[in-house]
Protein backbone atom coordinates (compact mmCIF):
# COMPACT_ATOMS: atom_id res chain seq x y z
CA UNK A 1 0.00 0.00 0.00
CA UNK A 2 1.62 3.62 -0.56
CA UNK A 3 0.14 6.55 1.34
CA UNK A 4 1.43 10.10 0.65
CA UNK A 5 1.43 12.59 3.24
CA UNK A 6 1.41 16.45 2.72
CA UNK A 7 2.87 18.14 5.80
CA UNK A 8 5.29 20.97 6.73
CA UNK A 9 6.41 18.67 9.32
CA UNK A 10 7.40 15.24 7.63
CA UNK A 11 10.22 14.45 10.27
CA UNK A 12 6.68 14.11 12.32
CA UNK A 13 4.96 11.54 10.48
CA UNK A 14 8.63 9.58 9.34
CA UNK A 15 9.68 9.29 12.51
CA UNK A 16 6.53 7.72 14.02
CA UNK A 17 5.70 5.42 10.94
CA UNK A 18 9.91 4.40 11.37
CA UNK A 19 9.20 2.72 14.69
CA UNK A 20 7.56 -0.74 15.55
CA UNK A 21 5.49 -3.13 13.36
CA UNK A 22 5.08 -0.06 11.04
CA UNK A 23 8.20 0.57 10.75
CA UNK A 24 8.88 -3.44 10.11
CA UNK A 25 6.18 -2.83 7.04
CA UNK A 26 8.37 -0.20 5.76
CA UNK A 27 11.54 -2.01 5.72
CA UNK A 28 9.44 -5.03 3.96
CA UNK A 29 8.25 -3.14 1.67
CA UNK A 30 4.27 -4.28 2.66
CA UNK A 31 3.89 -0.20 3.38
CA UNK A 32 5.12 2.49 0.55
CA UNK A 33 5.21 6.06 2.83
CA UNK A 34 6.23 9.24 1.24
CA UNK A 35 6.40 12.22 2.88
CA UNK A 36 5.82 15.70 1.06
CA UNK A 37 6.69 19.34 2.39
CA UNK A 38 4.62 21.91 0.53
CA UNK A 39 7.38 24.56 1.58
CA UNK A 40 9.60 22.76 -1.12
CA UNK A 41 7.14 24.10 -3.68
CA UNK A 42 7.33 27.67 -2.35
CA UNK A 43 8.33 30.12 -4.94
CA UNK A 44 10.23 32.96 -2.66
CA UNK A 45 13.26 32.73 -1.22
CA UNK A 46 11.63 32.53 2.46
CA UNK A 47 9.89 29.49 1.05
CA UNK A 48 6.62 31.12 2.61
CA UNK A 49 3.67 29.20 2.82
CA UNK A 50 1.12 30.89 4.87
CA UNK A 51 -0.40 34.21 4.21
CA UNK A 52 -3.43 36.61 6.04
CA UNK A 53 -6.69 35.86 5.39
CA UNK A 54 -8.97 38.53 2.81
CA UNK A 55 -11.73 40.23 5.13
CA UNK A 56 -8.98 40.11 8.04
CA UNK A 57 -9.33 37.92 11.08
CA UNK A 58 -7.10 36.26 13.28
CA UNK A 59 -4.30 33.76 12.32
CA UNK A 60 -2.85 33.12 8.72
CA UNK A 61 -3.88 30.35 6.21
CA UNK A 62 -1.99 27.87 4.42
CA UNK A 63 -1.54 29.35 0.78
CA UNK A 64 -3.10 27.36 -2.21
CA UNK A 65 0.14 27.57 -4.76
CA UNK A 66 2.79 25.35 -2.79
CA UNK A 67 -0.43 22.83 -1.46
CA UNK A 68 -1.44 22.56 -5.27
CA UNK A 69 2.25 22.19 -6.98
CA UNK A 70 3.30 19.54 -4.26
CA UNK A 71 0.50 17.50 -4.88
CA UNK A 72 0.46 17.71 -8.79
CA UNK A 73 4.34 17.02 -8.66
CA UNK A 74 4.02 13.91 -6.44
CA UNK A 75 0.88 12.62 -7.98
CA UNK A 76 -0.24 10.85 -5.25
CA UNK A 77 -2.46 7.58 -4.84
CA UNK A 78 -5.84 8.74 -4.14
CA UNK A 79 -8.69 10.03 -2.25
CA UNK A 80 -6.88 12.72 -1.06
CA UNK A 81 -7.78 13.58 2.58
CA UNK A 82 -7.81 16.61 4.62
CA UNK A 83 -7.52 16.43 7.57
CA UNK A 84 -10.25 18.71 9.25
CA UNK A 85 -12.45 18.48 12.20
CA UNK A 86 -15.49 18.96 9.79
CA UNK A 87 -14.66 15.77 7.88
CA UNK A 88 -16.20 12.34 7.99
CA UNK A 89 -15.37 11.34 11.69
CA UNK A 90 -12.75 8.01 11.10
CA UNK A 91 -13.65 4.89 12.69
CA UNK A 92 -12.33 1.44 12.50
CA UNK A 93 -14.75 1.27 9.83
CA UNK A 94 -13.32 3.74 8.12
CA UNK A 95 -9.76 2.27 8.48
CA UNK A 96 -11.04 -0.96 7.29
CA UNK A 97 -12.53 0.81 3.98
CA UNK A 98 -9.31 2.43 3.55
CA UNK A 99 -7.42 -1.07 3.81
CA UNK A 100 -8.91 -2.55 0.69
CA UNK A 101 -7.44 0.49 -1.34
CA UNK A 102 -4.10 0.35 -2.74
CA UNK A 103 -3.18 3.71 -1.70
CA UNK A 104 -4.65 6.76 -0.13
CA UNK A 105 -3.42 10.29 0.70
CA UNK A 106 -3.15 12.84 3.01
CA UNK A 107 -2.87 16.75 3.67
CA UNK A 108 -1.84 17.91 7.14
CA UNK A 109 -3.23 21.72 7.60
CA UNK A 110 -1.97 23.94 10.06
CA UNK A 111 -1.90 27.90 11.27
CA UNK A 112 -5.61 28.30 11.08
CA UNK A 113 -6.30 26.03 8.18
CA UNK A 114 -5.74 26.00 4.22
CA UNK A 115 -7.21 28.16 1.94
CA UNK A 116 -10.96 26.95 0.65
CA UNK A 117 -9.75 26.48 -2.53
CA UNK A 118 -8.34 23.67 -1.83
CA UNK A 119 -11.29 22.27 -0.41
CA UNK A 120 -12.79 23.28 -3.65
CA UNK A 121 -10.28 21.83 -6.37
CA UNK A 122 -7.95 19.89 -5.15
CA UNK A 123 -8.94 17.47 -2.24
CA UNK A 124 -11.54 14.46 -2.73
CA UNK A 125 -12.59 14.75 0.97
CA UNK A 126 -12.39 15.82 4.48
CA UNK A 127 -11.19 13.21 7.31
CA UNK A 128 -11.83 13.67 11.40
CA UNK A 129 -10.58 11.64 14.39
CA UNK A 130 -13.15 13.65 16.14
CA UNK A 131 -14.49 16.45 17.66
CA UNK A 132 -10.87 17.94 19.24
CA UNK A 133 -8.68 20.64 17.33
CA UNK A 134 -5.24 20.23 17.41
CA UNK A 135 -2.43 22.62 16.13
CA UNK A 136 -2.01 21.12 12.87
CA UNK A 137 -2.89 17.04 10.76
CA UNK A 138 0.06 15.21 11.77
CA UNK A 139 -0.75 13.55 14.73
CA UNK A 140 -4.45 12.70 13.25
CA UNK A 141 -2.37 11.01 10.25
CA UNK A 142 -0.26 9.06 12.26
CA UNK A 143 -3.22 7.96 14.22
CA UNK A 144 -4.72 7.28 10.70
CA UNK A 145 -1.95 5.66 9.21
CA UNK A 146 -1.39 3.44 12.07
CA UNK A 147 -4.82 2.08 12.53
CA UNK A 148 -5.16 1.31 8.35
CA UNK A 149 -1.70 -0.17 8.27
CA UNK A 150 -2.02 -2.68 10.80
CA UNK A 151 -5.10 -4.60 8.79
CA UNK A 152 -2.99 -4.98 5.97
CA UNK A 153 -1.83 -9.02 5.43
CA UNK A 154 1.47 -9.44 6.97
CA UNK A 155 1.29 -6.07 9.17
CA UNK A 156 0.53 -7.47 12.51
CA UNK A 157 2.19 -11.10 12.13
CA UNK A 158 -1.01 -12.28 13.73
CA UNK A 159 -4.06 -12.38 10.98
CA UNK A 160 -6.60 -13.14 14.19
CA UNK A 161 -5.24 -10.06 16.14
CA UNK A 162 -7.62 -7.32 14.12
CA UNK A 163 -10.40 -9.89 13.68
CA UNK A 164 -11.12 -10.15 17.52
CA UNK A 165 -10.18 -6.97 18.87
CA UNK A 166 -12.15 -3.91 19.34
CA UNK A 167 -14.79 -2.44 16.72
CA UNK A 168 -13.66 -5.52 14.85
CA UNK A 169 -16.85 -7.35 12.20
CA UNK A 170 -18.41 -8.36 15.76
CA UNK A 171 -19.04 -4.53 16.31
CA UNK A 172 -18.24 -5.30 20.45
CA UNK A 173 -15.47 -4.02 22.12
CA UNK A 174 -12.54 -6.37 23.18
CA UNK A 175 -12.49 -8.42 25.99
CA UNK A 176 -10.51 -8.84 29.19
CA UNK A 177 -7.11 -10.74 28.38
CA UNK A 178 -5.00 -11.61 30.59
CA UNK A 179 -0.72 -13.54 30.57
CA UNK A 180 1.75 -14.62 33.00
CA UNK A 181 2.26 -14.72 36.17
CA UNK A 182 -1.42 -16.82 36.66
CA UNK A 183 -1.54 -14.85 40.03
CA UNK A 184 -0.22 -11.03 40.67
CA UNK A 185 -0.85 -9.25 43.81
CA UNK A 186 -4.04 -11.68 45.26
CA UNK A 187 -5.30 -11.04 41.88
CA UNK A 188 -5.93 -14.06 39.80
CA UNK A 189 -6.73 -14.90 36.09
CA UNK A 190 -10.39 -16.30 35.64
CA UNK A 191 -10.40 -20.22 35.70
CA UNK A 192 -12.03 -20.59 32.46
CA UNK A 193 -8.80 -19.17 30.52
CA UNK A 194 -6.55 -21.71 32.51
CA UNK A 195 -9.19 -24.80 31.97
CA UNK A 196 -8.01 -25.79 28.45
CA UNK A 197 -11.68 -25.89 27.12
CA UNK A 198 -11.27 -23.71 23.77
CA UNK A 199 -15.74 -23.66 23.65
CA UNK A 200 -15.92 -22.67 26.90
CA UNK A 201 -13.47 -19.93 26.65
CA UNK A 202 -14.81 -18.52 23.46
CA UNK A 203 -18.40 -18.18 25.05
CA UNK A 204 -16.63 -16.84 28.19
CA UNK A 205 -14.86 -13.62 26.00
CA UNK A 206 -18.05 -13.18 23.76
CA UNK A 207 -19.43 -12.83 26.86
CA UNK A 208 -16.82 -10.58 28.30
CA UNK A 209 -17.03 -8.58 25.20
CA UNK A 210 -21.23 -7.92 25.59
CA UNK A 211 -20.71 -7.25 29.14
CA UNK A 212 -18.04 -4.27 28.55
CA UNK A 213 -20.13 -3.37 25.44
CA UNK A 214 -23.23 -2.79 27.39
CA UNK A 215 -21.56 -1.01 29.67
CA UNK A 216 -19.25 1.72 28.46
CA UNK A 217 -20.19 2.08 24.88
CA UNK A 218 -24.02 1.21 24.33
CA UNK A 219 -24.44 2.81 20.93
CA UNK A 220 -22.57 -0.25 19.71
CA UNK A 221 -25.38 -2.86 20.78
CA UNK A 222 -27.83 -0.72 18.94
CA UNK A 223 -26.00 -0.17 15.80
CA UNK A 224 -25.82 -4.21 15.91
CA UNK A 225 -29.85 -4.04 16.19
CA UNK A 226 -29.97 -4.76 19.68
CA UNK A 227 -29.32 -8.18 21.92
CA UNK A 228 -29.46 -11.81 20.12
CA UNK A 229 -30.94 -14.46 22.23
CA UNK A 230 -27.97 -15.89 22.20
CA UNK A 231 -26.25 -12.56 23.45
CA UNK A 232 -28.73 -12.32 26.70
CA UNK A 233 -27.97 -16.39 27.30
CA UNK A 234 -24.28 -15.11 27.43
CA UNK A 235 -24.76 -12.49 29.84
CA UNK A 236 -26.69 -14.46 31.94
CA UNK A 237 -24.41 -17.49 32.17
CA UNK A 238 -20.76 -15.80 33.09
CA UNK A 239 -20.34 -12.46 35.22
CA UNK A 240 -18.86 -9.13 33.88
CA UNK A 241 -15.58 -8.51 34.99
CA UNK A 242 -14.76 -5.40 36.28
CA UNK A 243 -13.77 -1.99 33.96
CA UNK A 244 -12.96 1.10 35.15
CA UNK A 245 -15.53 3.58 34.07
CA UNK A 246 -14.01 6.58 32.36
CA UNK A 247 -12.39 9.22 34.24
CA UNK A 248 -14.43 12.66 34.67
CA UNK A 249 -11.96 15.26 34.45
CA UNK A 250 -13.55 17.45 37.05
């Protein structure tokens, strides 16, 4: 898969996608990443990029002319996606859509954003990884990156990791899991992982999974069209174990 990345920060994005697994599916050649600075493309000796927006107003805006000439000089695999807190909000839905591609792309805004024109002419969409504004796309597209690149065959090393984790085709969030030592502290691992009966255990972390699902993220069961039969036997035969709810800032 290549994915192209527009950023005036690519030391950012290279030298997260370097490390780990990722960086393993670099060096293998299962993950093609090129990094693009727009400021390469500038056209004055300051290599400016940014400029004041017409009708005034606070900040300065990415400039069109060095967005447009590094993209039509790279010609990169597309959609192109900008990254803006207006776009479609990515999910591991989303990462699993952009999976089947070959390639994807895309554009890291900063300052106060990129001129509209881009928007207009130039990008095939708008991406979010929610409803938080940070100082500029490159943490989003390492987040991005990261979550499309490890569905990929040979990514992970492990082809059942992403099947049974969270927001997987199950739509339930992941359950408990727990390795060596079988007792830490007073706390022990639940029997049913340590009794060697593969049925049992499966029913015990589909289980798991519904409980924590219920729980914490709700919206989930009704996107799946509610409880199965099966689902309410589950609950009812093995008890949740215990999450942490999440932490209220106040």
């Amino acid at each position: 898969m290549r994915i192209d990345v527009f950023t005036l920060f690519p030391s950012m994005v290279d030298g997260f996608t370097d490390q780990s697994l990722l960086g393993k599916a670099r060096e293998a050649g299962l993950v093609d990443l090129r990094c693009h600075d727009p400021r390469d493309h500038a056209t004055d000796v300051h290599r400016t990029v940014d400029d004041a927006p017409f009708g005034g107003g606070a900040g300065m805006l990415m400039r069109p002319e060095p967005i447009f000439a590094a993209v039509e000089a790279a010609n990169p695999p597309r959609p192109l996606l900008l990254l803006s807190p207006g776009g479609r909000t990515f999910d591991q839905r989303y990462a699993s859509e952009l999976s089947e591609l070959d390639g994807f792309s895309l554009l890291c805004g900063r300052y106060e954003g990129v001129d509209h024109r881009v928007r207009e002419h130039l990008v095939d969409g708008e991406i979010s990884i929610g409803d938080v504004v940070l100082a500029g796309g490159e943490v989003a597209a390492c987040l991005i990156i990261e979550a499309v690149t490890r569905l990929l065959p040979g990514v992970m090393g492990n082809d059942i990791g992403p099947i049974t984790e969270s927001f997987s085709d199950s739509g339930l969030l992941e359950e408990p899991q727990y390795t060596r030592p079988a007792e830490f502290r007073g706390w022990e691992v639940p029997d049913v992982l340590r009794s060697g009966n593969h049925a049992l255990i499966e029913r015990w972390r589909r289980a798991q999974a519904l409980h924590r699902t219920v729980r914490h993220r709700p919206d989930l069961i009704d996107a799946r069209g509610g409880l199965s039969a099966d689902d309410t036997r589950l609950l009812e035969e093995f008890p949740p174990t215990p999450y942490p709810l999440a932490a209220d800032p106040d």
